[in-house]
PDB file of N, CA and C in Angstrom:
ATOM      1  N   UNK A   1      38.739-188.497 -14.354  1.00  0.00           N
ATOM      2  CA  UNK A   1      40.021-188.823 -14.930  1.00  0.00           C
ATOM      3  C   UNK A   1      40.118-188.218 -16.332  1.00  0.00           C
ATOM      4  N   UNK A   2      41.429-187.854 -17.057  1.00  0.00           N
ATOM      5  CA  UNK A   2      41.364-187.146 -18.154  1.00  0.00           C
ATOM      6  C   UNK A   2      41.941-188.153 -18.947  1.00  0.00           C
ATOM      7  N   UNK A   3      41.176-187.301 -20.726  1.00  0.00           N
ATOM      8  CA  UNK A   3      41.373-188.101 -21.719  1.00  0.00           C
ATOM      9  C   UNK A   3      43.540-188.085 -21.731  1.00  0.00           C
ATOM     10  N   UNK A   4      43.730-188.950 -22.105  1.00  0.00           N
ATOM     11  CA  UNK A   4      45.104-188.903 -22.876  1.00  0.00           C
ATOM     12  C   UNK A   4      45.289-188.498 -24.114  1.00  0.00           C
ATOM     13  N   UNK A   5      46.084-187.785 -24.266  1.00  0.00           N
ATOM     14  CA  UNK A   5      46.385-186.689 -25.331  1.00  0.00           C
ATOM     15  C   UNK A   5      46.707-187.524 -26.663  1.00  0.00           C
ATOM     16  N   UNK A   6      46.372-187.756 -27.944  1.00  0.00           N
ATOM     17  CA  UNK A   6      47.344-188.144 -28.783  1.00  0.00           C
ATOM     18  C   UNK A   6      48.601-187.980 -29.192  1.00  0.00           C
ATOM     19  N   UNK A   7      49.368-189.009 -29.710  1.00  0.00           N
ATOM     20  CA  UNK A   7      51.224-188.184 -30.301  1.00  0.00           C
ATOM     21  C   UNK A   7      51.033-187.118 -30.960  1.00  0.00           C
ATOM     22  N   UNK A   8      50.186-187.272 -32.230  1.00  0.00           N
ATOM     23  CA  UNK A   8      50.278-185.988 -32.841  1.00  0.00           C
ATOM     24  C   UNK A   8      49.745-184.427 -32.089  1.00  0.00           C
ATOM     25  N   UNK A   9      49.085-184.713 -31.502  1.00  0.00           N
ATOM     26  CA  UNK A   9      48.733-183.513 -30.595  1.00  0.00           C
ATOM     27  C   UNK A   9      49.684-182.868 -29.735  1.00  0.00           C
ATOM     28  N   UNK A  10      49.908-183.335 -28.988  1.00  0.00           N
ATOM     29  CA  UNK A  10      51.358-183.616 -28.382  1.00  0.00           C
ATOM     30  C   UNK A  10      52.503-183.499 -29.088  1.00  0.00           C
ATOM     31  N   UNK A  11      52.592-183.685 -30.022  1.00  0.00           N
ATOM     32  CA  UNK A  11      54.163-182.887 -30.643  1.00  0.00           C
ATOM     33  C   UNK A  11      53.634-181.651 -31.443  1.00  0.00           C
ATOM     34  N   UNK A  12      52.629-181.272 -31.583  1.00  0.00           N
ATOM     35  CA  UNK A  12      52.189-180.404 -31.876  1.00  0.00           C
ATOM     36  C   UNK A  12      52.793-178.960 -31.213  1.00  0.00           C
ATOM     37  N   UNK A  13      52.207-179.685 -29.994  1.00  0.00           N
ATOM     38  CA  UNK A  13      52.171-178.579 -28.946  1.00  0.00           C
ATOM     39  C   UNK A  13      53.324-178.489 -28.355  1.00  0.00           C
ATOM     40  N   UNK A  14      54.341-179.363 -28.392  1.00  0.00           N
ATOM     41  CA  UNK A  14      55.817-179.657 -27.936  1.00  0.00           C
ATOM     42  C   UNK A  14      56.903-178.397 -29.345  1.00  0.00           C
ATOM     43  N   UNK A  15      56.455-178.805 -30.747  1.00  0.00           N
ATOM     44  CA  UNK A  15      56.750-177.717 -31.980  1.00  0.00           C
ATOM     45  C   UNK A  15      56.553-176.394 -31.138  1.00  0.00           C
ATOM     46  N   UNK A  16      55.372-176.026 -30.887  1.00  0.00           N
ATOM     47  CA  UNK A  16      54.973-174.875 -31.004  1.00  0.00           C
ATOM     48  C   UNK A  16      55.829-174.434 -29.585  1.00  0.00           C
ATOM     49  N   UNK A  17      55.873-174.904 -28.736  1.00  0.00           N
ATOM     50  CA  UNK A  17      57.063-174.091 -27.274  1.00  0.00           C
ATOM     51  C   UNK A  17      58.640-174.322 -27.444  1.00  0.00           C
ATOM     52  N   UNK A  18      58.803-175.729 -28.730  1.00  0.00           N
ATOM     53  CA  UNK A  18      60.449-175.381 -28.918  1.00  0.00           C
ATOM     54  C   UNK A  18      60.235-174.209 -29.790  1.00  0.00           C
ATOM     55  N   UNK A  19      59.391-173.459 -31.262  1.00  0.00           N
ATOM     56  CA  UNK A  19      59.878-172.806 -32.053  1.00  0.00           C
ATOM     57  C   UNK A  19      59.691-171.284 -30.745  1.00  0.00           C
ATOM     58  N   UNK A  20      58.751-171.210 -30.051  1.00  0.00           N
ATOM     59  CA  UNK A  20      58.521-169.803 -29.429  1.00  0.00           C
ATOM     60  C   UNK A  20      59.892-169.578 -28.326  1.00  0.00           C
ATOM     61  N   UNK A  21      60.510-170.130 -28.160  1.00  0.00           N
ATOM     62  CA  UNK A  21      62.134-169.769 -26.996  1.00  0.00           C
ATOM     63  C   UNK A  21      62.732-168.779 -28.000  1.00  0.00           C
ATOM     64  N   UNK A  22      62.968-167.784 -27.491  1.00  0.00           N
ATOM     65  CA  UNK A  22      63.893-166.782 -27.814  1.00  0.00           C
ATOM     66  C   UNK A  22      65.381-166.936 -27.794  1.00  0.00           C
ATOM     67  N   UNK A  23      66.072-166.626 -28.982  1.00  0.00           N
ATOM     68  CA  UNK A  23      66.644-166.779 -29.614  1.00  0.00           C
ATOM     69  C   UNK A  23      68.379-166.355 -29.528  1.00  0.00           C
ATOM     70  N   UNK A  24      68.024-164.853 -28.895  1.00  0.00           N
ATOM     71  CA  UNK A  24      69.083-163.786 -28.166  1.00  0.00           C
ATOM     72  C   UNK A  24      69.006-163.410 -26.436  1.00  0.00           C
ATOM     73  N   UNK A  25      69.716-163.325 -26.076  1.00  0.00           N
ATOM     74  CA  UNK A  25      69.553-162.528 -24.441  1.00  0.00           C
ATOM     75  C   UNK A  25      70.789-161.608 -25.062  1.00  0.00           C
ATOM     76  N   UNK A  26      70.221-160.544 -24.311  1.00  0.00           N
ATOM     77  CA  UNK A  26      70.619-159.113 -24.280  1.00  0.00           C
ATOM     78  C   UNK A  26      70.892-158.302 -23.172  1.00  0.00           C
ATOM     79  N   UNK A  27      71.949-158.221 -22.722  1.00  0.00           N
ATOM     80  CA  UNK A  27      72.449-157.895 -21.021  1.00  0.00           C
ATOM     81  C   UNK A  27      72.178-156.243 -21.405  1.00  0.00           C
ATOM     82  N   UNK A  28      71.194-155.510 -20.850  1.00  0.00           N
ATOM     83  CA  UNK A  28      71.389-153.919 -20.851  1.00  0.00           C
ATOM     84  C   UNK A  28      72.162-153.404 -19.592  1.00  0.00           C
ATOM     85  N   UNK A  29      72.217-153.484 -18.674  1.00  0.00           N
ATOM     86  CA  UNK A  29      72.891-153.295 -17.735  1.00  0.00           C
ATOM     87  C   UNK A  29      73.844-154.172 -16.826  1.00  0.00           C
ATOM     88  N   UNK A  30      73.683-154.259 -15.715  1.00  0.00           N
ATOM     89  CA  UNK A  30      74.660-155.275 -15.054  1.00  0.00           C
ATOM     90  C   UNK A  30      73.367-155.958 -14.469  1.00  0.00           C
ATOM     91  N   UNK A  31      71.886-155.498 -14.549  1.00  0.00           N
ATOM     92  CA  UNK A  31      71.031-156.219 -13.156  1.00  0.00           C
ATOM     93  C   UNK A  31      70.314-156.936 -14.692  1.00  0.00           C
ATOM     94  N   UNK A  32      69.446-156.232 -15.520  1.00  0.00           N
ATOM     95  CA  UNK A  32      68.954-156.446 -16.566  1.00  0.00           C
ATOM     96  C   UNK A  32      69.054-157.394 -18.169  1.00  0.00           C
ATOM     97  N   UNK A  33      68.520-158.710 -17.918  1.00  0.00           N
ATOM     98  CA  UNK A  33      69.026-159.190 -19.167  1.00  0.00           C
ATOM     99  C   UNK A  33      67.300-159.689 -20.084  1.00  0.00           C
ATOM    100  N   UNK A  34      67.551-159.387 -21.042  1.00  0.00           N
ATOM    101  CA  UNK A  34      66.184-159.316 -21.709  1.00  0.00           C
ATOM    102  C   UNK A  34      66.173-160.245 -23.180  1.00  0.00           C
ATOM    103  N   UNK A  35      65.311-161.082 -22.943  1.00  0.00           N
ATOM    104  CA  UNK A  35      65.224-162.253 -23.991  1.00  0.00           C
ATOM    105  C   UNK A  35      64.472-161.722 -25.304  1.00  0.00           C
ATOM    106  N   UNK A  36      64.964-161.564 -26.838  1.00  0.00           N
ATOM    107  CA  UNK A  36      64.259-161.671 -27.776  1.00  0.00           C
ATOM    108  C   UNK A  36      64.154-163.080 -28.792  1.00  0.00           C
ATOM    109  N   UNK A  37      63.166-162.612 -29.785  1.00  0.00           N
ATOM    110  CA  UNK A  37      63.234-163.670 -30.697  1.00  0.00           C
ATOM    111  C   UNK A  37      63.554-163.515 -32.127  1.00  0.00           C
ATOM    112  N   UNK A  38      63.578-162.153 -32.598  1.00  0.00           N
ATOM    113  CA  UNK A  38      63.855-161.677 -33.648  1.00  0.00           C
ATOM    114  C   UNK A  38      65.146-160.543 -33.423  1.00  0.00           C
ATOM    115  N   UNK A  39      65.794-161.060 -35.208  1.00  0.00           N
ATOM    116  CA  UNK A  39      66.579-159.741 -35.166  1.00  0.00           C
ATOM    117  C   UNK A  39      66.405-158.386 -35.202  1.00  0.00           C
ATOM    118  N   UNK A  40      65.020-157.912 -35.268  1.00  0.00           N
ATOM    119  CA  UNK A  40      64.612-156.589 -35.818  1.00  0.00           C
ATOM    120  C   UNK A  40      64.365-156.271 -34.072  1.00  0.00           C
ATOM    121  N   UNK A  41      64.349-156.950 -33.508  1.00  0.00           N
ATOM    122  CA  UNK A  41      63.734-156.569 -31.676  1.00  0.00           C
ATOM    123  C   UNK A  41      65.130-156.266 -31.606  1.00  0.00           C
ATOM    124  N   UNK A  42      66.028-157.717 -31.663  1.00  0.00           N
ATOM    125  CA  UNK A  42      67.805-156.753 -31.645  1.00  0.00           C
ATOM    126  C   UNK A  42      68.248-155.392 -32.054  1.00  0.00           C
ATOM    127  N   UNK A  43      67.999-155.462 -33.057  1.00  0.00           N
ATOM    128  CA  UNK A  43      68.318-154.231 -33.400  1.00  0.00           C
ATOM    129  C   UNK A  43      67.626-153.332 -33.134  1.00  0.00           C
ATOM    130  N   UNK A  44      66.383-152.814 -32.675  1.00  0.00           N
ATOM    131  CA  UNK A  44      65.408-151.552 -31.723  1.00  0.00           C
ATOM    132  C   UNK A  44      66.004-151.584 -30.900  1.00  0.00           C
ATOM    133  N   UNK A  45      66.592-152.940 -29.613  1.00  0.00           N
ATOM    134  CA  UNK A  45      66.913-152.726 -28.344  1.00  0.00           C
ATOM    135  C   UNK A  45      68.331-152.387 -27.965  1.00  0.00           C
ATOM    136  N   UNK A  46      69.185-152.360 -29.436  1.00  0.00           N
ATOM    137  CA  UNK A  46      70.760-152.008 -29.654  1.00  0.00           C
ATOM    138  C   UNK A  46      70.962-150.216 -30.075  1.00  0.00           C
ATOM    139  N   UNK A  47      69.620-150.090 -30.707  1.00  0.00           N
ATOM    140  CA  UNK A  47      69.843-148.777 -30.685  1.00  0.00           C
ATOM    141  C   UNK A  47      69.254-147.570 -29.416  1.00  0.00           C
ATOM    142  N   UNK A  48      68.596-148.132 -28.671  1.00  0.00           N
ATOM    143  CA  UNK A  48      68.079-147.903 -27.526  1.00  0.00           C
ATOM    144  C   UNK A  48      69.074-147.963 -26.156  1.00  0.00           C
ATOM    145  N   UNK A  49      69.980-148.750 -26.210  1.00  0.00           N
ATOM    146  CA  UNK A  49      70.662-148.998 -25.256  1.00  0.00           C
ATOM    147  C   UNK A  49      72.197-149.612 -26.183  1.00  0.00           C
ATOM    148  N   UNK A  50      72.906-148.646 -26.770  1.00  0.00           N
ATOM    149  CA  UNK A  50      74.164-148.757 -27.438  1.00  0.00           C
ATOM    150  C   UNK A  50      75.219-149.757 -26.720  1.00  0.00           C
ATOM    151  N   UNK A  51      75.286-149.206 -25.238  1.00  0.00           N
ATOM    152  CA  UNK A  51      76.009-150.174 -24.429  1.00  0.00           C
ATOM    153  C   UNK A  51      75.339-151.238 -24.302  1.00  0.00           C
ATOM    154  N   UNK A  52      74.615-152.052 -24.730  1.00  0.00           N
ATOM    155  CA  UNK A  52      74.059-153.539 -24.482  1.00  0.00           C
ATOM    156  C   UNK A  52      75.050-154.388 -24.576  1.00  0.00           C
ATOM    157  N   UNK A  53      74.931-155.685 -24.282  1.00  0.00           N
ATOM    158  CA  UNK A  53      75.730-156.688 -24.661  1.00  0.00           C
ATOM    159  C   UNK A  53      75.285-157.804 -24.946  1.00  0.00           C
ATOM    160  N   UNK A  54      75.146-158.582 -26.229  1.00  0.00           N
ATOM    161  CA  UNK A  54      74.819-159.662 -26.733  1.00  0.00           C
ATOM    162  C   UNK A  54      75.693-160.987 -25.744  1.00  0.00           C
ATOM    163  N   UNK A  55      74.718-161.689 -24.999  1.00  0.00           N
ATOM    164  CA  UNK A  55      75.088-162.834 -24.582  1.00  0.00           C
ATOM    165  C   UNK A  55      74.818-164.083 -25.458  1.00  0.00           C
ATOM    166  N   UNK A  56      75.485-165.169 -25.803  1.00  0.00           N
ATOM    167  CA  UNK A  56      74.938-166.583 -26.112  1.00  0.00           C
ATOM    168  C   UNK A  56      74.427-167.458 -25.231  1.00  0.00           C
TER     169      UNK A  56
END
């Protein structure tokens, strides 16, 4: 049987997978939609693919 986790451990680790979700989706085509987390990835993958489209 396993130990039970503490709260603080546990929101620890709960912090760390809400801050890592990405931030933007980015439709490049009609099949293709691609998740970042930074604006500087936005902007590489906007100049790479001009026609992109920023989804919310």
């Amino acid at each position: 049987m396993a130990r039970k986790k503490s709260k603080a451990k546990v929101q620890k680790i709960l912090n760390e997978i809400k801050n890592s979700t990405p931030k933007f989706k980015l439709q490049l085509d009609r099949r293709t939609i691609i998740t970042l987390k930074t604006e500087e990835q936005l902007s590489k993958w906007m100049q790479l693919y001009p026609k992109a489209e920023l989804i919310t």
